[in-house]
Protein backbone atom coordinates (compact mmCIF):
# COMPACT_ATOMS: atom_id res chain seq x y z
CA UNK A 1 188.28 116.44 151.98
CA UNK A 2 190.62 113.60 153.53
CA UNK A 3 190.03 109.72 154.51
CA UNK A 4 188.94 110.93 158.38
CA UNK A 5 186.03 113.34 157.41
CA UNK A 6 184.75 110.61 155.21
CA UNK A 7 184.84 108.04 157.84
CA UNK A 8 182.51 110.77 159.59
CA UNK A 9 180.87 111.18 156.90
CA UNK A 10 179.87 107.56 156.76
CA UNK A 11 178.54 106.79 160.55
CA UNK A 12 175.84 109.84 159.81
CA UNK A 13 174.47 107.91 156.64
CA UNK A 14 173.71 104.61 158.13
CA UNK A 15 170.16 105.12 159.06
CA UNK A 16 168.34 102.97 157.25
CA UNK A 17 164.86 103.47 155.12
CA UNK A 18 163.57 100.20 153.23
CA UNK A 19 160.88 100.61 150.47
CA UNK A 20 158.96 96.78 149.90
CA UNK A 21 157.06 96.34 146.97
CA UNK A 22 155.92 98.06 144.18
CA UNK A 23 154.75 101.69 144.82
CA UNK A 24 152.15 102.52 141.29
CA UNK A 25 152.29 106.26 140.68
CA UNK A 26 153.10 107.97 137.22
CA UNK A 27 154.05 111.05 138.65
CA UNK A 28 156.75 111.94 141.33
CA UNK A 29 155.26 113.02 145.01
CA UNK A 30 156.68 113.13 148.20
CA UNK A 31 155.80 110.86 150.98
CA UNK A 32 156.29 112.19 154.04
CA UNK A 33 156.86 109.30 157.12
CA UNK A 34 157.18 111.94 159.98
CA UNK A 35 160.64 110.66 161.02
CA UNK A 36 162.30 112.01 164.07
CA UNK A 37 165.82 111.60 162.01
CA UNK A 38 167.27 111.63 158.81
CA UNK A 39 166.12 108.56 156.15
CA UNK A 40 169.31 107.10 154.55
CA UNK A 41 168.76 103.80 152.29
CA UNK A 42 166.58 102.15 150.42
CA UNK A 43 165.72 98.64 148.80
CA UNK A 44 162.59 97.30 146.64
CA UNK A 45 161.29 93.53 148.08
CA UNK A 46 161.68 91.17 145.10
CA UNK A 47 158.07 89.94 146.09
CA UNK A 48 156.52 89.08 142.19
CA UNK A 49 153.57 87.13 143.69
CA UNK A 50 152.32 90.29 145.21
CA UNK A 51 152.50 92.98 142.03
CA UNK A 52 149.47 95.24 143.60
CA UNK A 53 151.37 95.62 147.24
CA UNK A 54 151.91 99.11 148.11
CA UNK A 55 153.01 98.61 151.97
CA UNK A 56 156.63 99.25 152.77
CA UNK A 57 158.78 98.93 155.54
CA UNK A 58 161.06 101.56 157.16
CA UNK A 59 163.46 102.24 160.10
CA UNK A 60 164.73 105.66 161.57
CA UNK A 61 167.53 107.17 163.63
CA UNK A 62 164.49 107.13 166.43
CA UNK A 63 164.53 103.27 166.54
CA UNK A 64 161.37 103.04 164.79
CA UNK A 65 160.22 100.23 162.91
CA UNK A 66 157.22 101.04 160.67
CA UNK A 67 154.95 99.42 157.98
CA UNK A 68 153.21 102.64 155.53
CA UNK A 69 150.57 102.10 152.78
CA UNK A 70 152.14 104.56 150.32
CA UNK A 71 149.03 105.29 148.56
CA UNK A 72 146.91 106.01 151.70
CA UNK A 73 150.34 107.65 152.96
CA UNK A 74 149.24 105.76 156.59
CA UNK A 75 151.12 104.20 158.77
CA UNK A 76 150.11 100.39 159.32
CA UNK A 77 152.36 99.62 161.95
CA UNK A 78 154.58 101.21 163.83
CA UNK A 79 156.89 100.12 166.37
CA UNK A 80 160.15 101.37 168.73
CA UNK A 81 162.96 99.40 169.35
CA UNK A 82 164.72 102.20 171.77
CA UNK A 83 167.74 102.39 169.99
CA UNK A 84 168.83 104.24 166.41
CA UNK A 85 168.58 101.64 163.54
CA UNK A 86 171.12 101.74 161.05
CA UNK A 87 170.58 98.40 158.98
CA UNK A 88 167.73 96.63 157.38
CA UNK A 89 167.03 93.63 155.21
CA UNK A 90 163.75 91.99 154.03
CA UNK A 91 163.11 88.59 153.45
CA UNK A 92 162.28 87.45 150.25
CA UNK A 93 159.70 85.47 149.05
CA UNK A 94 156.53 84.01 151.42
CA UNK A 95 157.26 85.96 154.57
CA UNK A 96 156.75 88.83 156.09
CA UNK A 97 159.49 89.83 158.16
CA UNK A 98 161.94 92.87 158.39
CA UNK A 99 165.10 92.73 160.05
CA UNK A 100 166.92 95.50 161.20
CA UNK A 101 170.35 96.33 163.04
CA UNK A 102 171.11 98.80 165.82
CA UNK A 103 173.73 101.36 167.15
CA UNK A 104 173.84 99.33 169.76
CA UNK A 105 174.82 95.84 167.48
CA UNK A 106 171.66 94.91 168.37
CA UNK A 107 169.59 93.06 165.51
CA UNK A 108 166.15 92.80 166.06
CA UNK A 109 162.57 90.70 163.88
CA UNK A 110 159.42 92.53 162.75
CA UNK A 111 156.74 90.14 162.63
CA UNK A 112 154.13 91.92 160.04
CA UNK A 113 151.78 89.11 160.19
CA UNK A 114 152.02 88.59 163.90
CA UNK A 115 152.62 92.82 164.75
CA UNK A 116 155.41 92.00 166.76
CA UNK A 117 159.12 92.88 167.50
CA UNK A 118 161.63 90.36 168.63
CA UNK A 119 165.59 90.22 169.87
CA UNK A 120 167.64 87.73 166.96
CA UNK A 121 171.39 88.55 168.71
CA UNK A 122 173.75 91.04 168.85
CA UNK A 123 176.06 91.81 166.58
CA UNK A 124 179.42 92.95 168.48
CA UNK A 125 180.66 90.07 171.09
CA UNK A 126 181.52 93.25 173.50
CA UNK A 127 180.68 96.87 174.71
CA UNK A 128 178.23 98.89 176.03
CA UNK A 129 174.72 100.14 174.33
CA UNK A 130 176.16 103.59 174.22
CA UNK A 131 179.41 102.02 172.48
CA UNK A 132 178.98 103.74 168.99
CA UNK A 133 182.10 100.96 167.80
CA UNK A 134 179.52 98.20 168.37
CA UNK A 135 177.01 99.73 165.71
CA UNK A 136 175.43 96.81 162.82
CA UNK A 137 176.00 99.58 160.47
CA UNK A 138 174.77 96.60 157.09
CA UNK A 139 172.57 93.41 156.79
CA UNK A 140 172.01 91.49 153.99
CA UNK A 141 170.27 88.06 153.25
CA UNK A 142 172.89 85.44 152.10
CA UNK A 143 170.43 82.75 150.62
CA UNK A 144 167.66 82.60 148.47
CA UNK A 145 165.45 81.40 151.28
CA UNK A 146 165.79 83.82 153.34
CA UNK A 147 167.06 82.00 156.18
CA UNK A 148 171.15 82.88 156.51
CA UNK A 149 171.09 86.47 157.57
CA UNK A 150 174.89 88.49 157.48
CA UNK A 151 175.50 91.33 159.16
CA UNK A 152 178.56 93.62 159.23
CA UNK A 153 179.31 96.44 161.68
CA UNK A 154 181.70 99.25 163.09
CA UNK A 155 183.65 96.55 165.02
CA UNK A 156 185.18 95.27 161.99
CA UNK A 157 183.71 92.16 161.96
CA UNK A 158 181.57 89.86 159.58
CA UNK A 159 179.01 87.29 160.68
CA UNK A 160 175.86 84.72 159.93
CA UNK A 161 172.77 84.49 161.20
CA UNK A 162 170.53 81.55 161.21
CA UNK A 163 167.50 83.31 161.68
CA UNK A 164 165.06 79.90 162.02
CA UNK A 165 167.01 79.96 165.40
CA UNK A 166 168.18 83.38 166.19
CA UNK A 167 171.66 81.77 165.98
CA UNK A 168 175.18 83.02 165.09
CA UNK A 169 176.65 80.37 163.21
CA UNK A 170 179.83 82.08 161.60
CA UNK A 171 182.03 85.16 162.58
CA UNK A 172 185.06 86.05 160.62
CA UNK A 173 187.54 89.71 161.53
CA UNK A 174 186.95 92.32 158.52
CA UNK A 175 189.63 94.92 157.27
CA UNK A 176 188.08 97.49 158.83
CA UNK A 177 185.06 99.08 159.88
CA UNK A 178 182.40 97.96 158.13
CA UNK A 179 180.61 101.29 156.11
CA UNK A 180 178.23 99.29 153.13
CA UNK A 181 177.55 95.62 152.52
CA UNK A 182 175.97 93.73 149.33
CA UNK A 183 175.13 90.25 148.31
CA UNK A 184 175.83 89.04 145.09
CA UNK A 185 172.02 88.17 143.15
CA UNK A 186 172.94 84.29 143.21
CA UNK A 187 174.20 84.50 146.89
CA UNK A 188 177.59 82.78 146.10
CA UNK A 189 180.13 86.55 147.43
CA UNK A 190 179.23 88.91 149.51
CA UNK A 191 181.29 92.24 149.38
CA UNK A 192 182.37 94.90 152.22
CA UNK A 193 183.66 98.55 152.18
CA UNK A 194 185.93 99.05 155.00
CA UNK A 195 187.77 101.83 156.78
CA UNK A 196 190.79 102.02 155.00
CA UNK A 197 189.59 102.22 151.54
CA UNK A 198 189.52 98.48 151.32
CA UNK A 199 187.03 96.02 149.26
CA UNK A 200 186.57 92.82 151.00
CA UNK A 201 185.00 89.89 148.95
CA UNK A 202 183.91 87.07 150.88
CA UNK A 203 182.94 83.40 149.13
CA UNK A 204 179.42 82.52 150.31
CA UNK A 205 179.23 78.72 148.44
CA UNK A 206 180.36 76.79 151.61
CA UNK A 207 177.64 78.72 153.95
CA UNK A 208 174.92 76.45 153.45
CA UNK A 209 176.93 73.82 155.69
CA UNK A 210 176.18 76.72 158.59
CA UNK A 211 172.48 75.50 157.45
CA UNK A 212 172.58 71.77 157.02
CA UNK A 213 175.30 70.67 159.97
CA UNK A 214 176.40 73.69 162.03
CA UNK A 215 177.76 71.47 165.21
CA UNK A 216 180.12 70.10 162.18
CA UNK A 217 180.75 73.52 160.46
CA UNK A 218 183.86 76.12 160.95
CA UNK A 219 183.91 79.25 160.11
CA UNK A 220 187.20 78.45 157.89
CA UNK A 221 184.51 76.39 156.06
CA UNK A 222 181.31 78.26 156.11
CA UNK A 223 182.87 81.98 154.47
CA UNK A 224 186.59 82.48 153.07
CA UNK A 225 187.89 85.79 151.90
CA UNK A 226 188.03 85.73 148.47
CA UNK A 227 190.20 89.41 147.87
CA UNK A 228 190.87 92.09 150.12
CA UNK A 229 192.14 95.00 147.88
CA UNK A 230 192.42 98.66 148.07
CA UNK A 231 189.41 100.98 146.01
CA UNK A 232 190.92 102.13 142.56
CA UNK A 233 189.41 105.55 144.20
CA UNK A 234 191.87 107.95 146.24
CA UNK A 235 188.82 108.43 148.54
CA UNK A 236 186.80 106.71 151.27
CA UNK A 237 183.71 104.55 150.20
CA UNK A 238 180.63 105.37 150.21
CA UNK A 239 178.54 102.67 148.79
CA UNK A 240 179.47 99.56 146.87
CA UNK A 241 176.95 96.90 145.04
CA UNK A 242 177.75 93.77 142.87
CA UNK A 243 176.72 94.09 138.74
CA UNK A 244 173.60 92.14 138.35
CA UNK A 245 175.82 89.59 136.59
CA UNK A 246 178.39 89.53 139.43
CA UNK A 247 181.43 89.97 137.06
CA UNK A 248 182.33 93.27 138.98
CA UNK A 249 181.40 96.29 141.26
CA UNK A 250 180.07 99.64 141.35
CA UNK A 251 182.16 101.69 143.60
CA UNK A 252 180.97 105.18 145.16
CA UNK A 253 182.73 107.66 146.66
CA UNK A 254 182.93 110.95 148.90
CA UNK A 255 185.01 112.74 146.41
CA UNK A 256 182.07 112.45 144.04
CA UNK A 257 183.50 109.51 141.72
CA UNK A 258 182.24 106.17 140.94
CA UNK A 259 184.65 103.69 140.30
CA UNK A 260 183.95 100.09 137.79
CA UNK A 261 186.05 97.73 138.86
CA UNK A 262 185.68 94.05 137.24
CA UNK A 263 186.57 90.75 139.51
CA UNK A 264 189.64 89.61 137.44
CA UNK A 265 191.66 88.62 140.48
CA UNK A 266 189.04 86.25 141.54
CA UNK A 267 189.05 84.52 137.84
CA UNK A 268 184.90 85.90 137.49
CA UNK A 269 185.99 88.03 134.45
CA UNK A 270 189.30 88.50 132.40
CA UNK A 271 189.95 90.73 129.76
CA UNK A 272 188.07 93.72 131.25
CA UNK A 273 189.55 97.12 132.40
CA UNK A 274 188.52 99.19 135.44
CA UNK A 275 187.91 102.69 135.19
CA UNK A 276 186.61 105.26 137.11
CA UNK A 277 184.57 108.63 136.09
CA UNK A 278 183.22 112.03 137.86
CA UNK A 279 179.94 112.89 139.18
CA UNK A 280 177.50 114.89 141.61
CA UNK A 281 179.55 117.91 141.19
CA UNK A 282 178.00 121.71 140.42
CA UNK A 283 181.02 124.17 139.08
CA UNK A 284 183.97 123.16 141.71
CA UNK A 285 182.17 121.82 144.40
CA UNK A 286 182.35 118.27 144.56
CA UNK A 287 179.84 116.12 146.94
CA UNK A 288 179.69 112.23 148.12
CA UNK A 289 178.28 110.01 146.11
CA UNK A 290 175.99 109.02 148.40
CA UNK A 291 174.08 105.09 146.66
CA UNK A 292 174.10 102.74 143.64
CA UNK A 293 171.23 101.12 142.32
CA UNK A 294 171.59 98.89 139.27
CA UNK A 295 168.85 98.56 137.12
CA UNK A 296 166.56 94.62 137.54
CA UNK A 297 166.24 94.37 133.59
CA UNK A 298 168.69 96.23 131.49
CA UNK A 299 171.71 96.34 134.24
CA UNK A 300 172.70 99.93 133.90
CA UNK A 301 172.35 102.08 137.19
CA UNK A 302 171.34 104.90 139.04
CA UNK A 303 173.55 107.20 141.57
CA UNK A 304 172.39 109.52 144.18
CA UNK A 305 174.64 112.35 145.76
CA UNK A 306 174.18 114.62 147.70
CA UNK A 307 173.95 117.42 145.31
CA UNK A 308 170.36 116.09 145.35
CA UNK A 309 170.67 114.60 142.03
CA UNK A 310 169.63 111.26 140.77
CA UNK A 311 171.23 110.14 137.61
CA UNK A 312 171.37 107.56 135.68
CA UNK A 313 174.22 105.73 133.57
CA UNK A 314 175.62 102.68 131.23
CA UNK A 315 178.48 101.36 132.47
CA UNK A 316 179.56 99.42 129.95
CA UNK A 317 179.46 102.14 127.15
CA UNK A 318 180.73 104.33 129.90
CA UNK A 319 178.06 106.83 129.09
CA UNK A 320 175.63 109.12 131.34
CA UNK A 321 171.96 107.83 130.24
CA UNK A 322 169.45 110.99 131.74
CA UNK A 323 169.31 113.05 134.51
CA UNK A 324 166.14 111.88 136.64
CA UNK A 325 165.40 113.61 139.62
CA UNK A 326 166.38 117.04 141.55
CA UNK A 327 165.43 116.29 145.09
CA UNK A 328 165.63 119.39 147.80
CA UNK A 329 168.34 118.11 149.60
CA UNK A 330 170.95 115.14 149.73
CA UNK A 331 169.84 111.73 148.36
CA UNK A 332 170.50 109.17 150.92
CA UNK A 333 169.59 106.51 148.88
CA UNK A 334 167.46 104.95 145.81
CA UNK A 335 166.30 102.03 144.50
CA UNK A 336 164.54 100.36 141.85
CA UNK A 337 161.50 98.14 142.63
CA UNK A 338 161.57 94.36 141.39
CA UNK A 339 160.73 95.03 137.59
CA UNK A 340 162.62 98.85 137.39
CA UNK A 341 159.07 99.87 136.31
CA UNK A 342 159.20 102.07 139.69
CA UNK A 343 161.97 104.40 141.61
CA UNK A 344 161.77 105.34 145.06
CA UNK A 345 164.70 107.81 146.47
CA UNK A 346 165.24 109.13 149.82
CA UNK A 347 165.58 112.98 150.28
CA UNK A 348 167.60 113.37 154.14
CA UNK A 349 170.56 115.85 154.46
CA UNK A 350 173.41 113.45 155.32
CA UNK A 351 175.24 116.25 156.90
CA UNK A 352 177.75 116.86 154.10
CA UNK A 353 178.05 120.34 155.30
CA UNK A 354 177.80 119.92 159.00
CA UNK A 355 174.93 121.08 161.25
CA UNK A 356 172.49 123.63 159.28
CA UNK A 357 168.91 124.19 158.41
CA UNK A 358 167.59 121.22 155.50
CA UNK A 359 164.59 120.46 154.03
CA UNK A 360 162.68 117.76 155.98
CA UNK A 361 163.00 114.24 155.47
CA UNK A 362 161.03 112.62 152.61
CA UNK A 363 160.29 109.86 150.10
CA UNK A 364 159.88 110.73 146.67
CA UNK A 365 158.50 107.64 144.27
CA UNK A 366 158.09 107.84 140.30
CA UNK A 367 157.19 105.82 137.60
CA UNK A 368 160.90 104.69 135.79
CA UNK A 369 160.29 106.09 131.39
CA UNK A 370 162.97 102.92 129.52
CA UNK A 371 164.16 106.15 127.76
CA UNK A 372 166.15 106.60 131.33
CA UNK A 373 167.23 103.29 131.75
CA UNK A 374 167.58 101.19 128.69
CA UNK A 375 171.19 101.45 126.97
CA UNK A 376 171.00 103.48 123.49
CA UNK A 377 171.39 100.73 121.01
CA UNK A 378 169.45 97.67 122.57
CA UNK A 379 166.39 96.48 121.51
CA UNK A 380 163.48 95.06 124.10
């Protein structure tokens, strides 16, 4: 397995599925959304003032946008943008909106409350709709209100949204082609994987100027690349997310390793040592390592792979925690809900193996035991 197949690897993972909300079950079940395409990613809604919700939001490599009930297992709304979606964020708390990014660069608004989908901007200053290099392939929320949208793409560039006005406010050039995209929990960094094998950390403190006096603002001002540095990992990225703490990163790969790597450079921690260690692999075959999820409360996380295994691990005693799901094909993605009480992961072949016969597409959404999560040692 080289660099290129991994960059291939990459564009058929980017469809995006978002889980809002807290989905109460105790036992695991599939829910099946009837997607055209595969599902690839997933991410709870930090919305506390609504614990009983169990609506969430998804978008498909058919361009729809769609709001389920899990427990009915109905679709609420459902919508087509015309185009396959490969990005989605959700705003935080008191709205109702769902944002999601296009093949095209295209990034486009569901209105729950108003049932309604409109055009924000697109993403890539140039090409066609069938240009694949144009694709929004990440988008991420870069304030705690909700307001400063960033989105990342295959044209190797990095931008703001002001989404009060549908406005770009900030555009900077990226490493590379953009493949996964995260927000540090206080807002302050934002990190991309490139093409290239490169981590790009980006300082996020100035942005609020984009907010406050954007005729004034430069993009010099607004985001500055804090470190652009090669993966400790041989292999292409596959997935990258910030510790809860932001001291460092979780690193995954297609060559089935995930890869700790503290912020030293940057002066956020000192003293620390990276490391990297193996995973999603049965006898000598060795598969991507497909999403990272760390845990809201006790900060270890969960990895998905497309062995169809979700497992769970403390990164700081550098130890494997339990073994927690064996889905029927690849997991595209999981994620923990806003209290890692619940655990939703996505079941979609992410064509590891090339065209074949898989499994359909699915949900599959569990109650989280602490026994699976909480470090050995540590007291509630």
């Amino acid at each position: 397995m080289d660099g290129q197949n991994g960059s291939c690897i990459c564009t058929r993972r980017q469809q995006v599925l978002t889980i809002m909300n807290q989905l109460s079950i105790l036992l695991p079940y599939a829910l099946s959304l009837t997607i055209l395409k595969e599902l690839e990613y997933l991410s709870f809604n930090a919305k506390k003032h609504i614990p009983d919700e169990k609506q969430h939001a998804s978008s498909s490599w058919d361009g729809s946008l769609r709001i389920h009930d899990a427990a009915a297992k109905t679709a609420l709304v459902s919508k087509s943008v015309e185009r396959p979606l490969l990005s989605l964020a959700t705003q935080k708390e008191g709205s109702e909106s769902v944002f999601c990014g296009g093949i095209d660069g295209s990034i486009h608004k569901l209105d729950v409350e108003k049932d309604s989908v409109s055009f924000v901007g697109v993403h890539s200053d140039a090409g066609s709709s069938e240009d694949k290099k144009m694709a929004c392939s990440c988008l991420a929320f870069a304030n705690g209100e909700s307001t400063l949208l960033a989105s990342a793409g295959w044209n190797g560039k990095f931008s703001l949204w002001d989404v009060r006005w549908n406005k770009r406010v900030a555009s900077i050039d990226l490493p590379g082609k953009a493949f996964d995209m995260d927000v540090s929990r206080d807002c302050k960094m934002a990190v991309v994987a490139t093409s290239g094998r490169r981590n790009c950390l980006l300082d996020l403190r100035t942005s609020k100027i984009l907010l406050d006096d954007q005729e004034n603002a430069s993009d010099d001002e607004a985001v500055k690349v804090m470190l652009d540095r090669e993966s400790s990992l041989k292999y292409q990225t596959r997935c990258v997310r910030f510790f809860p703490n932001g001291v460092g990163l979780a690193v995954g790969s297609i060559e089935g390793r995930v890869a700790i790597e503290y912020l030293d450079d940057v002066g956020i921690a000192s003293g620390k040592k990276k490391y990297a260690f193996k995973c999603h692999r049965i006898s000598d075959t060795i598969y991507p390592v497909n999403t990272i999820a760390f845990h809201p409360e006790f900060g270890t996380f969960a990895t998905g792979g497309a062995d169809g295994t979700v497992v769970t691990w403390d990164g700081n005693s550098k130890k494997k925690i339990s073994s927690i799901a064996k889905l029927p094909t690849s997991v595209a993605c999981v994620a923990f809900n806003h209290d890692g009480t619940q655990i939703a992961m996505a079941s979609s072949y992410t064509f590891e193996e090339g065209e074949r016969d898989h499994p359909r597409d699915e949900i599959f959404v569990r109650e989280v035991l602490e026994s699976e999560v909480k470090p050995k040692g540590v007291s509630k």
